[in-house]
C-alpha atoms as a PDB file:
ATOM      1  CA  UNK A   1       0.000   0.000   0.000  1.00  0.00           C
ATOM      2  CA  UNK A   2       0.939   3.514  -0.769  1.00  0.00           C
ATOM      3  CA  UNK A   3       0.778   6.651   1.823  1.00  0.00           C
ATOM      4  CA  UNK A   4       1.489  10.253   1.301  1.00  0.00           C
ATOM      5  CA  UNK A   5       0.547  10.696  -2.731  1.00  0.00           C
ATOM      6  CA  UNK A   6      -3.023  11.790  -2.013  1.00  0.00           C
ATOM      7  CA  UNK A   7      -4.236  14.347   0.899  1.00  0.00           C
ATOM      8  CA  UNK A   8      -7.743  15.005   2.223  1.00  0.00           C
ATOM      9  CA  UNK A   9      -8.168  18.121   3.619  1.00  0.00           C
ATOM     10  CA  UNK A  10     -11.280  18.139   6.113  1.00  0.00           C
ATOM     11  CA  UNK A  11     -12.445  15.207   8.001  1.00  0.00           C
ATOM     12  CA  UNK A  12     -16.012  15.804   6.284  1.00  0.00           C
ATOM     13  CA  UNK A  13     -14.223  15.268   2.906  1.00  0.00           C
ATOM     14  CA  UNK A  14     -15.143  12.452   0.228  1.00  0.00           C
ATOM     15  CA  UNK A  15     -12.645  13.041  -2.127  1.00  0.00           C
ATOM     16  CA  UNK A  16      -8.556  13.188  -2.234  1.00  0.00           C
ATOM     17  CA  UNK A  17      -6.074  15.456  -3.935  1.00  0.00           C
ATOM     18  CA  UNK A  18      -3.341  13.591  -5.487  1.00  0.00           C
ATOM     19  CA  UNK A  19       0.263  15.201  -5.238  1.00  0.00           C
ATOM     20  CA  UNK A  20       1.754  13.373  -7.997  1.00  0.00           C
ATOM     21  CA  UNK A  21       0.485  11.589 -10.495  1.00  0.00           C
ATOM     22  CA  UNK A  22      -1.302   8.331  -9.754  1.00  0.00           C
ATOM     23  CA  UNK A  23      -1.399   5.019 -12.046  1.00  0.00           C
ATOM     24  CA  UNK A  24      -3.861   2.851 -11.573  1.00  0.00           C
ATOM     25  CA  UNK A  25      -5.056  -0.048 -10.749  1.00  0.00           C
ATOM     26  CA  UNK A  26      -3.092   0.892  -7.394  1.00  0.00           C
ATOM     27  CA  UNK A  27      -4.030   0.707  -3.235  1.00  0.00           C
ATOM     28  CA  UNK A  28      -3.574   3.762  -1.165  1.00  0.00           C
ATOM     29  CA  UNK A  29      -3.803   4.963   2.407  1.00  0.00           C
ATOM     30  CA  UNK A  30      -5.136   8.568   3.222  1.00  0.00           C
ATOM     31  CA  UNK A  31      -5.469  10.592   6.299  1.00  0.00           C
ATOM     32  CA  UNK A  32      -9.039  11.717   6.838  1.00  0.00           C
ATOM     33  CA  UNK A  33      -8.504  13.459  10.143  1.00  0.00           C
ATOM     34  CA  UNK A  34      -8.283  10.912  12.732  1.00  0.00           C
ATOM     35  CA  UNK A  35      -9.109   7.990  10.607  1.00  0.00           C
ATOM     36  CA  UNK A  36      -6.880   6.275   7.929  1.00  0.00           C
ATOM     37  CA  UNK A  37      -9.001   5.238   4.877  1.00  0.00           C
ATOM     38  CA  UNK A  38      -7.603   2.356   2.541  1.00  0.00           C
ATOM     39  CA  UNK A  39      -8.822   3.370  -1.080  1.00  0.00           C
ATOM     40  CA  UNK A  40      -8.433   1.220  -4.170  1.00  0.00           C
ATOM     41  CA  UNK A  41      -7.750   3.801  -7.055  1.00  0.00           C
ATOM     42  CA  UNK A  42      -9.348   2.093  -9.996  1.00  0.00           C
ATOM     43  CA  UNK A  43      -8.510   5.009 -12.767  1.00  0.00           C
ATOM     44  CA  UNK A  44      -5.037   7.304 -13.465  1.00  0.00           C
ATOM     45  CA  UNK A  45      -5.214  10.451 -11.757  1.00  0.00           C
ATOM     46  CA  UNK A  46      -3.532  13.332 -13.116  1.00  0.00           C
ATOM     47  CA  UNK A  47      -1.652  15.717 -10.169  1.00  0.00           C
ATOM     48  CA  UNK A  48      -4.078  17.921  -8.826  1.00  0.00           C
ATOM     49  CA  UNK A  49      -7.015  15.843  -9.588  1.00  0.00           C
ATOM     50  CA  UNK A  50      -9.324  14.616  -7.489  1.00  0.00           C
ATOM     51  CA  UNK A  51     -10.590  10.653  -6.610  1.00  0.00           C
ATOM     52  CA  UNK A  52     -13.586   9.504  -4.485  1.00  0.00           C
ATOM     53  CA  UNK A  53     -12.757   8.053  -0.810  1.00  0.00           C
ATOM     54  CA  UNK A  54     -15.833   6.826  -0.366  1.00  0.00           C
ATOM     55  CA  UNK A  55     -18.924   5.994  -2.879  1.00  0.00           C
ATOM     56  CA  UNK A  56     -20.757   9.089  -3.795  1.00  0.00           C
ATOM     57  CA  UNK A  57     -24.081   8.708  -5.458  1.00  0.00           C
ATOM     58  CA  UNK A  58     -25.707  10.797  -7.694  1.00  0.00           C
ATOM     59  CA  UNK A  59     -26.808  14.349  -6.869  1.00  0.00           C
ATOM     60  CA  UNK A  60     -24.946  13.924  -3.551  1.00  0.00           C
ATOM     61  CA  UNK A  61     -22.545  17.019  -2.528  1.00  0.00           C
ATOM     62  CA  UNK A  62     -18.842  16.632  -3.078  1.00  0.00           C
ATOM     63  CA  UNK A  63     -16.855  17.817  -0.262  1.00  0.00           C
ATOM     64  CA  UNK A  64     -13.212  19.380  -0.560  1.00  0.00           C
ATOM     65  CA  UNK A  65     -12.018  21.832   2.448  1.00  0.00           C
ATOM     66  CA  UNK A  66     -14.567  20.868   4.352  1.00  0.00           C
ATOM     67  CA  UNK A  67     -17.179  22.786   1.702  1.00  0.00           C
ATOM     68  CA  UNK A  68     -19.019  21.657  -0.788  1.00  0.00           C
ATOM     69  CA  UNK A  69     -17.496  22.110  -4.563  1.00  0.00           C
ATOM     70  CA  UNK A  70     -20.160  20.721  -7.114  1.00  0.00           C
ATOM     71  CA  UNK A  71     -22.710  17.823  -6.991  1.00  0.00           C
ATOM     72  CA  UNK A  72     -21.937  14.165  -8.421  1.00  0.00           C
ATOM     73  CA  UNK A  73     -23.586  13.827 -11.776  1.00  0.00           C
ATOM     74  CA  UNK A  74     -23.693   9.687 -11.428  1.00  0.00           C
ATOM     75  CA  UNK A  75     -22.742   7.886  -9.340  1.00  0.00           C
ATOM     76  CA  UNK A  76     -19.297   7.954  -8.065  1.00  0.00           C
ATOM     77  CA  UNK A  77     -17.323   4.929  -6.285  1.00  0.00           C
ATOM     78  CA  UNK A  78     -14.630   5.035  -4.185  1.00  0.00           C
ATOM     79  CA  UNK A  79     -11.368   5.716  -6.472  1.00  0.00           C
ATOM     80  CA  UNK A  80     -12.971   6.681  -9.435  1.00  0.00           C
ATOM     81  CA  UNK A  81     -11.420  10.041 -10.822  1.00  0.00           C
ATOM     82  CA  UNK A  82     -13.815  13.101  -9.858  1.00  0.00           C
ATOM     83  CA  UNK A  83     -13.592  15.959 -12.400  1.00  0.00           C
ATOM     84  CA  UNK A  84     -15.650  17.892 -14.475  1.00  0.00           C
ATOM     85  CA  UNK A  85     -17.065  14.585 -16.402  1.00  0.00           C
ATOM     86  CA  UNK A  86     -18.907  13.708 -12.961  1.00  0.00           C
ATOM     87  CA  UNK A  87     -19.027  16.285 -11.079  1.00  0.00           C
ATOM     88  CA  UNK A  88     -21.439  19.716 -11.350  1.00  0.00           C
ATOM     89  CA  UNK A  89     -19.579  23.170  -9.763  1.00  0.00           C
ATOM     90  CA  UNK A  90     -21.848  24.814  -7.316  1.00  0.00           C
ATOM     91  CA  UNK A  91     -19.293  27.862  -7.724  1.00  0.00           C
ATOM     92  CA  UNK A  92     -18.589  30.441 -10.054  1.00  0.00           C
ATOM     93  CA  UNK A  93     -22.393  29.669 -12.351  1.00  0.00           C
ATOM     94  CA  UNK A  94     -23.621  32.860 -13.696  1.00  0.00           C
ATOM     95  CA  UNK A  95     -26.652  30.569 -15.129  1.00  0.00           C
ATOM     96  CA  UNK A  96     -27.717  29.386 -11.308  1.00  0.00           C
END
């Protein structure tokens, strides 16, 4: 298992930031504030880019910071890639 490639910021958070690039299929250990989460990454994530830590399903808030960032537009598992193809911004609309 891998630690220290991905970080979560909040406790509240359901996705990871990945420092470096990440190929998958590949097993990782993040910090989620007090608790250690084992995540199988199941797609390559680019640095910067975001992965589920736990399933999110459809129309459910994604959490980064602590905040929510957007809205899953399907249903999201745990280490799927989360990025614009699945996920809705709740920030910066003018059409909302």
């Amino acid at each position: 298992m891998l630690t220290g490639k991905a970080i979560v910021m909040e406790e509240r958070d359901n996705v990871a930031t990945v420092v470096e690039p990440m190929d998958a299929p590949r097993e990782i250990i993040v910090e989620a504030g007090s608790r250690k989460v084992v995540v199988h990454v199941t797609e390559n994530i680019p640095v910067g880019h975001k992965f589920a830590i736990r399933d999110i399903p459809k129309g459910s808030d994604i959490l980064k910071y602590g905040e929510t960032i957007g809205v899953a537009r399907a249903d999201i598992r745990a280490g799927q890639h989360v990025h614009v193809h699945n996920l809705e911004s709740k920030r910066g609309r003018g059409d909302q």
